[in-house]
PDB file of N, CA and C in Angstrom:
ATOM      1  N   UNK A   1      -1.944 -10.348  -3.251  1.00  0.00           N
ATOM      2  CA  UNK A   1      -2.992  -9.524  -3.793  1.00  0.00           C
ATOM      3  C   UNK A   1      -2.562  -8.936  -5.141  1.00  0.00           C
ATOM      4  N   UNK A   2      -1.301  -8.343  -5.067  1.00  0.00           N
ATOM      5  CA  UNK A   2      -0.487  -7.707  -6.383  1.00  0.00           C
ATOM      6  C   UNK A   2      -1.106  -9.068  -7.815  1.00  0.00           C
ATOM      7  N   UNK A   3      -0.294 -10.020  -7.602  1.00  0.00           N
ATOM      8  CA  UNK A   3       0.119 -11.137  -8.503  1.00  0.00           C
ATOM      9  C   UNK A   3      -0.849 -11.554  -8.568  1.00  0.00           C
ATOM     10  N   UNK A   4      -2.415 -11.997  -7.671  1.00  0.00           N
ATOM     11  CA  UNK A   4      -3.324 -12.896  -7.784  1.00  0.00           C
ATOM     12  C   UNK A   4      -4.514 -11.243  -8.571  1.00  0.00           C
ATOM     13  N   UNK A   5      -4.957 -10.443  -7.726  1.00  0.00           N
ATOM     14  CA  UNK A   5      -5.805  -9.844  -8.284  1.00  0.00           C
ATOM     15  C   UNK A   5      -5.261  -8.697  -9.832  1.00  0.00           C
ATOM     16  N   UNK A   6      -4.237  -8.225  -9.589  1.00  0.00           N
ATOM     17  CA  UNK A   6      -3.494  -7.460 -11.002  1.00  0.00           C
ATOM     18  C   UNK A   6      -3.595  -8.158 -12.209  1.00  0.00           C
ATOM     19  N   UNK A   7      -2.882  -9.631 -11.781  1.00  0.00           N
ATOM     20  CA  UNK A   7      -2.404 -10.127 -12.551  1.00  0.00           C
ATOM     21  C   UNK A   7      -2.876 -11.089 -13.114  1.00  0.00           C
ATOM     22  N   UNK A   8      -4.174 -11.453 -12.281  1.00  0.00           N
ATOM     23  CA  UNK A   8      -5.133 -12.306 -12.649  1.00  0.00           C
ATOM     24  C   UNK A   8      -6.374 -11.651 -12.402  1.00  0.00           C
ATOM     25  N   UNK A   9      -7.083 -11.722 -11.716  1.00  0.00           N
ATOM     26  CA  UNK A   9      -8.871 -10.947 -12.088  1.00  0.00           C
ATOM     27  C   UNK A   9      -8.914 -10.232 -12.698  1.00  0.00           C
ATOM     28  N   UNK A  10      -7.926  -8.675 -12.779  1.00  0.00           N
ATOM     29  CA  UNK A  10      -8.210  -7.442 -13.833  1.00  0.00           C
ATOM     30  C   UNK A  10      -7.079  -7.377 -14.527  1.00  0.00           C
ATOM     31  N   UNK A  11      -6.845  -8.534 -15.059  1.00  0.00           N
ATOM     32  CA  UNK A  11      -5.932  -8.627 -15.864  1.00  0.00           C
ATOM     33  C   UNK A  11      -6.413  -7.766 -17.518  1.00  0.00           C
ATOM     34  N   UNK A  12      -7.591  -8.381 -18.219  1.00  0.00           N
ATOM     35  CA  UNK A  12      -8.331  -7.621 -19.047  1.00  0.00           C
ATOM     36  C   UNK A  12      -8.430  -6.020 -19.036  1.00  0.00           C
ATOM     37  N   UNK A  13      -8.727  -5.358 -17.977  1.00  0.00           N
ATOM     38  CA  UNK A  13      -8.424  -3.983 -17.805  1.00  0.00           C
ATOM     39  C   UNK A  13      -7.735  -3.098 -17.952  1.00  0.00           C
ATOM     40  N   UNK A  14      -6.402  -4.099 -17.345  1.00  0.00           N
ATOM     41  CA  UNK A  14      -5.494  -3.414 -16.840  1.00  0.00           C
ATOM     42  C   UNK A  14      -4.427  -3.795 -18.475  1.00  0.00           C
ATOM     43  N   UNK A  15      -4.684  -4.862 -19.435  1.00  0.00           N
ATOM     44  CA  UNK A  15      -3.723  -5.080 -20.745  1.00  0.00           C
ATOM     45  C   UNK A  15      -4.025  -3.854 -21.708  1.00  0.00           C
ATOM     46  N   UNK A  16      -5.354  -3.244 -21.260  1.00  0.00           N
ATOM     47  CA  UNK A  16      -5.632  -1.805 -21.902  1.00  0.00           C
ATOM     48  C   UNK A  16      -4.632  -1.231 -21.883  1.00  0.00           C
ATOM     49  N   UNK A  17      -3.668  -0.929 -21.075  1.00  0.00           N
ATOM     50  CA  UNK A  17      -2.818   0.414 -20.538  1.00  0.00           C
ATOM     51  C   UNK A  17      -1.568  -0.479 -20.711  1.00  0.00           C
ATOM     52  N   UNK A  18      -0.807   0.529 -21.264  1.00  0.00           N
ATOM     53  CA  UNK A  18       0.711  -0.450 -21.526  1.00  0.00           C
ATOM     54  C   UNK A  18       2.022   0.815 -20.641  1.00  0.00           C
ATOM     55  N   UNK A  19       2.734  -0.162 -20.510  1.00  0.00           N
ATOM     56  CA  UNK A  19       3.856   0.158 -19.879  1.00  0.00           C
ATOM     57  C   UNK A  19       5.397  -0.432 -20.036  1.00  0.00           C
ATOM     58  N   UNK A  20       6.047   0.689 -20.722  1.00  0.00           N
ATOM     59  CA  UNK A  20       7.061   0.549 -21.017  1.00  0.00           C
ATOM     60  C   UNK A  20       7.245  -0.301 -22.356  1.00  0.00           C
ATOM     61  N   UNK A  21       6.174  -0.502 -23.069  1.00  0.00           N
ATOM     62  CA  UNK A  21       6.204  -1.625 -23.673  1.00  0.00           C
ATOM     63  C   UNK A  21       4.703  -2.872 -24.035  1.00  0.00           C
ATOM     64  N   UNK A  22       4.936  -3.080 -22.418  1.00  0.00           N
ATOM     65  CA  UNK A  22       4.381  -4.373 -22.183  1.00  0.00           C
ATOM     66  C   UNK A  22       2.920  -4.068 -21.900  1.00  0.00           C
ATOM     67  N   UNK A  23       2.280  -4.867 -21.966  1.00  0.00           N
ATOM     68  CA  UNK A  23       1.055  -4.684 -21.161  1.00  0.00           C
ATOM     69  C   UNK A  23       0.859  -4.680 -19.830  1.00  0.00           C
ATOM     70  N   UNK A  24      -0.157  -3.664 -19.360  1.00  0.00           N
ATOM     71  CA  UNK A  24       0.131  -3.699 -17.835  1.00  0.00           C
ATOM     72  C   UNK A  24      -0.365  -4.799 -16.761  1.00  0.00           C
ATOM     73  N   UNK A  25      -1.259  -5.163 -16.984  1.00  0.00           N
ATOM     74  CA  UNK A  25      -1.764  -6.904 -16.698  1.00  0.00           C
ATOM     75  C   UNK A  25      -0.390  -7.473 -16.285  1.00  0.00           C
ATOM     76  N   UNK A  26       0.164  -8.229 -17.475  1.00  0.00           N
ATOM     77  CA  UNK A  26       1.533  -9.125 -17.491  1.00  0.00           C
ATOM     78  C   UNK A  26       3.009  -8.160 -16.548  1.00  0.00           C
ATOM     79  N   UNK A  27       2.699  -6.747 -16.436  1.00  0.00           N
ATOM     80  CA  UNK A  27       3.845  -6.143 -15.573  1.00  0.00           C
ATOM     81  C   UNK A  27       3.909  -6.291 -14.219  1.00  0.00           C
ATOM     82  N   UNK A  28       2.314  -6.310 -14.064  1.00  0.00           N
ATOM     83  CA  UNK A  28       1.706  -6.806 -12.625  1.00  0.00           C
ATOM     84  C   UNK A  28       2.082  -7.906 -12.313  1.00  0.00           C
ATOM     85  N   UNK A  29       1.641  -8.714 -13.058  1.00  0.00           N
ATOM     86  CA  UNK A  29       2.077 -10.375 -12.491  1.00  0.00           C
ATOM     87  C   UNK A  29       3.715 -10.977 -12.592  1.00  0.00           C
ATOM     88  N   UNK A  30       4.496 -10.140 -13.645  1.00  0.00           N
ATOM     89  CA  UNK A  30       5.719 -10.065 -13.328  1.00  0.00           C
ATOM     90  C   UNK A  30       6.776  -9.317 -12.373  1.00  0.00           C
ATOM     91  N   UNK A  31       6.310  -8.374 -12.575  1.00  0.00           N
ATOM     92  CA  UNK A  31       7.077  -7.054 -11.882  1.00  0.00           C
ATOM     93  C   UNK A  31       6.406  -6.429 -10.501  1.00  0.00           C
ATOM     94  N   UNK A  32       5.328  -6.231 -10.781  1.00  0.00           N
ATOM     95  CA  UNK A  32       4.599  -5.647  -9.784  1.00  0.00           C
ATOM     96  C   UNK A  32       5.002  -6.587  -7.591  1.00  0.00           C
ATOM     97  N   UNK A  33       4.677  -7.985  -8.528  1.00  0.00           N
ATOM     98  CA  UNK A  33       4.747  -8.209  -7.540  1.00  0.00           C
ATOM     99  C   UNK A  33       6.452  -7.915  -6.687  1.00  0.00           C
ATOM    100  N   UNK A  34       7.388  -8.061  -7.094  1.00  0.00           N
ATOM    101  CA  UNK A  34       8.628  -7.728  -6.685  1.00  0.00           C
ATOM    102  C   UNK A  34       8.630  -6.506  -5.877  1.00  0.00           C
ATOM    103  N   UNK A  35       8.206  -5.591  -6.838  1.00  0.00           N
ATOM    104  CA  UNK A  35       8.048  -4.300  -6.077  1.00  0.00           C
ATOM    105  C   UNK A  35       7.598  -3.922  -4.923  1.00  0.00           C
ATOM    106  N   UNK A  36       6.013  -4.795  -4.935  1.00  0.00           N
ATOM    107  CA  UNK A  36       5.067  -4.345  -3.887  1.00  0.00           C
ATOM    108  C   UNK A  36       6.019  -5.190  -2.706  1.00  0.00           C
ATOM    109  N   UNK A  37       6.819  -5.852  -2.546  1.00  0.00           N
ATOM    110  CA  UNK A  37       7.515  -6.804  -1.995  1.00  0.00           C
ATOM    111  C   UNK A  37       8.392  -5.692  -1.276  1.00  0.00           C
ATOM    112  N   UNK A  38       9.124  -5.325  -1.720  1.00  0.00           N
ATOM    113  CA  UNK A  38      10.272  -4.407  -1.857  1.00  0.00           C
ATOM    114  C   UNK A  38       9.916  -3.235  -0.511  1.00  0.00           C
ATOM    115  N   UNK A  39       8.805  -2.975  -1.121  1.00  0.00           N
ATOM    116  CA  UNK A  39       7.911  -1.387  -0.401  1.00  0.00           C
ATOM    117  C   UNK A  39       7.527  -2.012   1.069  1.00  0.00           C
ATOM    118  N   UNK A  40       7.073  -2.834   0.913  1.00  0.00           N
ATOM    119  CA  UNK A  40       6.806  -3.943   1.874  1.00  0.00           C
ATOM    120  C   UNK A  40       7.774  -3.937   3.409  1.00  0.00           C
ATOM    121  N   UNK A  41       8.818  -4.170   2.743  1.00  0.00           N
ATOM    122  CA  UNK A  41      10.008  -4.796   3.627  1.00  0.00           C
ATOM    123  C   UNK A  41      10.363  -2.953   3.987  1.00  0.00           C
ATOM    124  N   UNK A  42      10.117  -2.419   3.062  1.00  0.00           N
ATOM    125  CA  UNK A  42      10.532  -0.564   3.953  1.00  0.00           C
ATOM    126  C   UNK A  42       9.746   0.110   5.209  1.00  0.00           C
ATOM    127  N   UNK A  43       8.018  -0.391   4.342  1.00  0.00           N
ATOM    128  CA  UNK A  43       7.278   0.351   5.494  1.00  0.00           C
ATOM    129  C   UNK A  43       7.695  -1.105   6.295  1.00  0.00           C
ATOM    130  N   UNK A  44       7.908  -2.031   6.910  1.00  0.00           N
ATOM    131  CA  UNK A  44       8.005  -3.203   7.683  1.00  0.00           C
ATOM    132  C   UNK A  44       8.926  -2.646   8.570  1.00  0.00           C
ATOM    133  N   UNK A  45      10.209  -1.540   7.871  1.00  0.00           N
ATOM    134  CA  UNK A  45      11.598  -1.460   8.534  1.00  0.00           C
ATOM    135  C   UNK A  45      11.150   0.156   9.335  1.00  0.00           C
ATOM    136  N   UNK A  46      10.345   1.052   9.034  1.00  0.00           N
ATOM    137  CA  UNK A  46       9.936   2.425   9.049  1.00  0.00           C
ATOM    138  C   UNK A  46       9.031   1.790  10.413  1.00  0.00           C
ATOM    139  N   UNK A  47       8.106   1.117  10.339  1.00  0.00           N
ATOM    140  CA  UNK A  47       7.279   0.350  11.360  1.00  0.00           C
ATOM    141  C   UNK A  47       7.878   0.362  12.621  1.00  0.00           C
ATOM    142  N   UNK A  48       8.865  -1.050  12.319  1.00  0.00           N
ATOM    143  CA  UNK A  48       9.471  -1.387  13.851  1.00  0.00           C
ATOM    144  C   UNK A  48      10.492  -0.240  14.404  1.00  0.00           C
ATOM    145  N   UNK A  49      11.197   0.228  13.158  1.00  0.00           N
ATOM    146  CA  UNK A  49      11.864   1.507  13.713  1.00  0.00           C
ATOM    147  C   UNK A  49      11.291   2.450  14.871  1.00  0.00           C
ATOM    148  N   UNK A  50       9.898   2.894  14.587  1.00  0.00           N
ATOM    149  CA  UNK A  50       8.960   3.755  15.048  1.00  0.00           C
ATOM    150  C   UNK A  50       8.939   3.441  16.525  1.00  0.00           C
ATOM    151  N   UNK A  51       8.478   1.956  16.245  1.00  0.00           N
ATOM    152  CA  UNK A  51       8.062   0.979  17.659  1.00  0.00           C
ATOM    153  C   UNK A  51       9.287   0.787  18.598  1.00  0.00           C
ATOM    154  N   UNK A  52      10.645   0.648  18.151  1.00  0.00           N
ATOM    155  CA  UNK A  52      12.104   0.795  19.151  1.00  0.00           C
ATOM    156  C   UNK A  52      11.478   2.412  20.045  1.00  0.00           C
ATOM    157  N   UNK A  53      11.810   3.127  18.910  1.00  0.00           N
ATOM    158  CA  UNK A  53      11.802   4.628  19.598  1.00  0.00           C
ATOM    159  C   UNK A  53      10.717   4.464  20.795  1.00  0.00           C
ATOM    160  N   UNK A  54       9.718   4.325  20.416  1.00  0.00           N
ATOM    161  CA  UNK A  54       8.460   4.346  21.612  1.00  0.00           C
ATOM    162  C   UNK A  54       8.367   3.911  22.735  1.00  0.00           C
ATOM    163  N   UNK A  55       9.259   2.512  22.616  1.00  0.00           N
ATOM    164  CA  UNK A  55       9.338   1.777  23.830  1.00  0.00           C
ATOM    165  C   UNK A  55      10.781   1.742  24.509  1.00  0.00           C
ATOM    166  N   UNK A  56      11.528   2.358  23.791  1.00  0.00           N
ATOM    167  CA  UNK A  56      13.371   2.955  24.156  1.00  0.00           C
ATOM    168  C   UNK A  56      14.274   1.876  24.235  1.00  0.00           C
ATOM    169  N   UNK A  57      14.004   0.676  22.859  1.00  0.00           N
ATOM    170  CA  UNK A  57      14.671  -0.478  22.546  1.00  0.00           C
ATOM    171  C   UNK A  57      15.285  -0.294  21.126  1.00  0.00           C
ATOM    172  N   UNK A  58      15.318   0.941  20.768  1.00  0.00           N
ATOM    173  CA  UNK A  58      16.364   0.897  19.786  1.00  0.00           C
ATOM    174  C   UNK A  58      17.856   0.797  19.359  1.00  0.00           C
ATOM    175  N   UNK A  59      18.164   0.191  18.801  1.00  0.00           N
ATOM    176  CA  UNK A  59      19.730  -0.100  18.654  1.00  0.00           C
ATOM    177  C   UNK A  59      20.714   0.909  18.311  1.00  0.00           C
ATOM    178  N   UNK A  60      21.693   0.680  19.112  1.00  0.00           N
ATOM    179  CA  UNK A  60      23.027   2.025  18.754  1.00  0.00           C
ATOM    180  C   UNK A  60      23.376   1.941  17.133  1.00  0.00           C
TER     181      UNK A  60
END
């Protein structure tokens, strides 16, 4: 969603607004997606964490 809609559909919109430099369009389709990746894999780890506790399968 990051890389396909950022970085491609509102790409025009979003080259309005710059960042760091760059345009924000092209940060999206470079960078963005890494990130949203990143955040991803935390709430993923915050998630199952939650789900051990609940069901009393969490690891020492």
């Amino acid at each position: 969603m990051v890389s396909f809609g950022f970085g491609l559909l509102l790409v025009e919109p979003l080259n309005e607004i710059r960042l760091g430099g760059y345009k924000l369009g092209f940060w999206f389709a470079q960078q963005g997606s890494i990130y949203t990746f990143v955040a991803l894999i935390f709430w993923y780890t915050a998630k199952m964490n939650k789900l051990d506790k609940k069901y009393h399968v969490e690891e020492s």
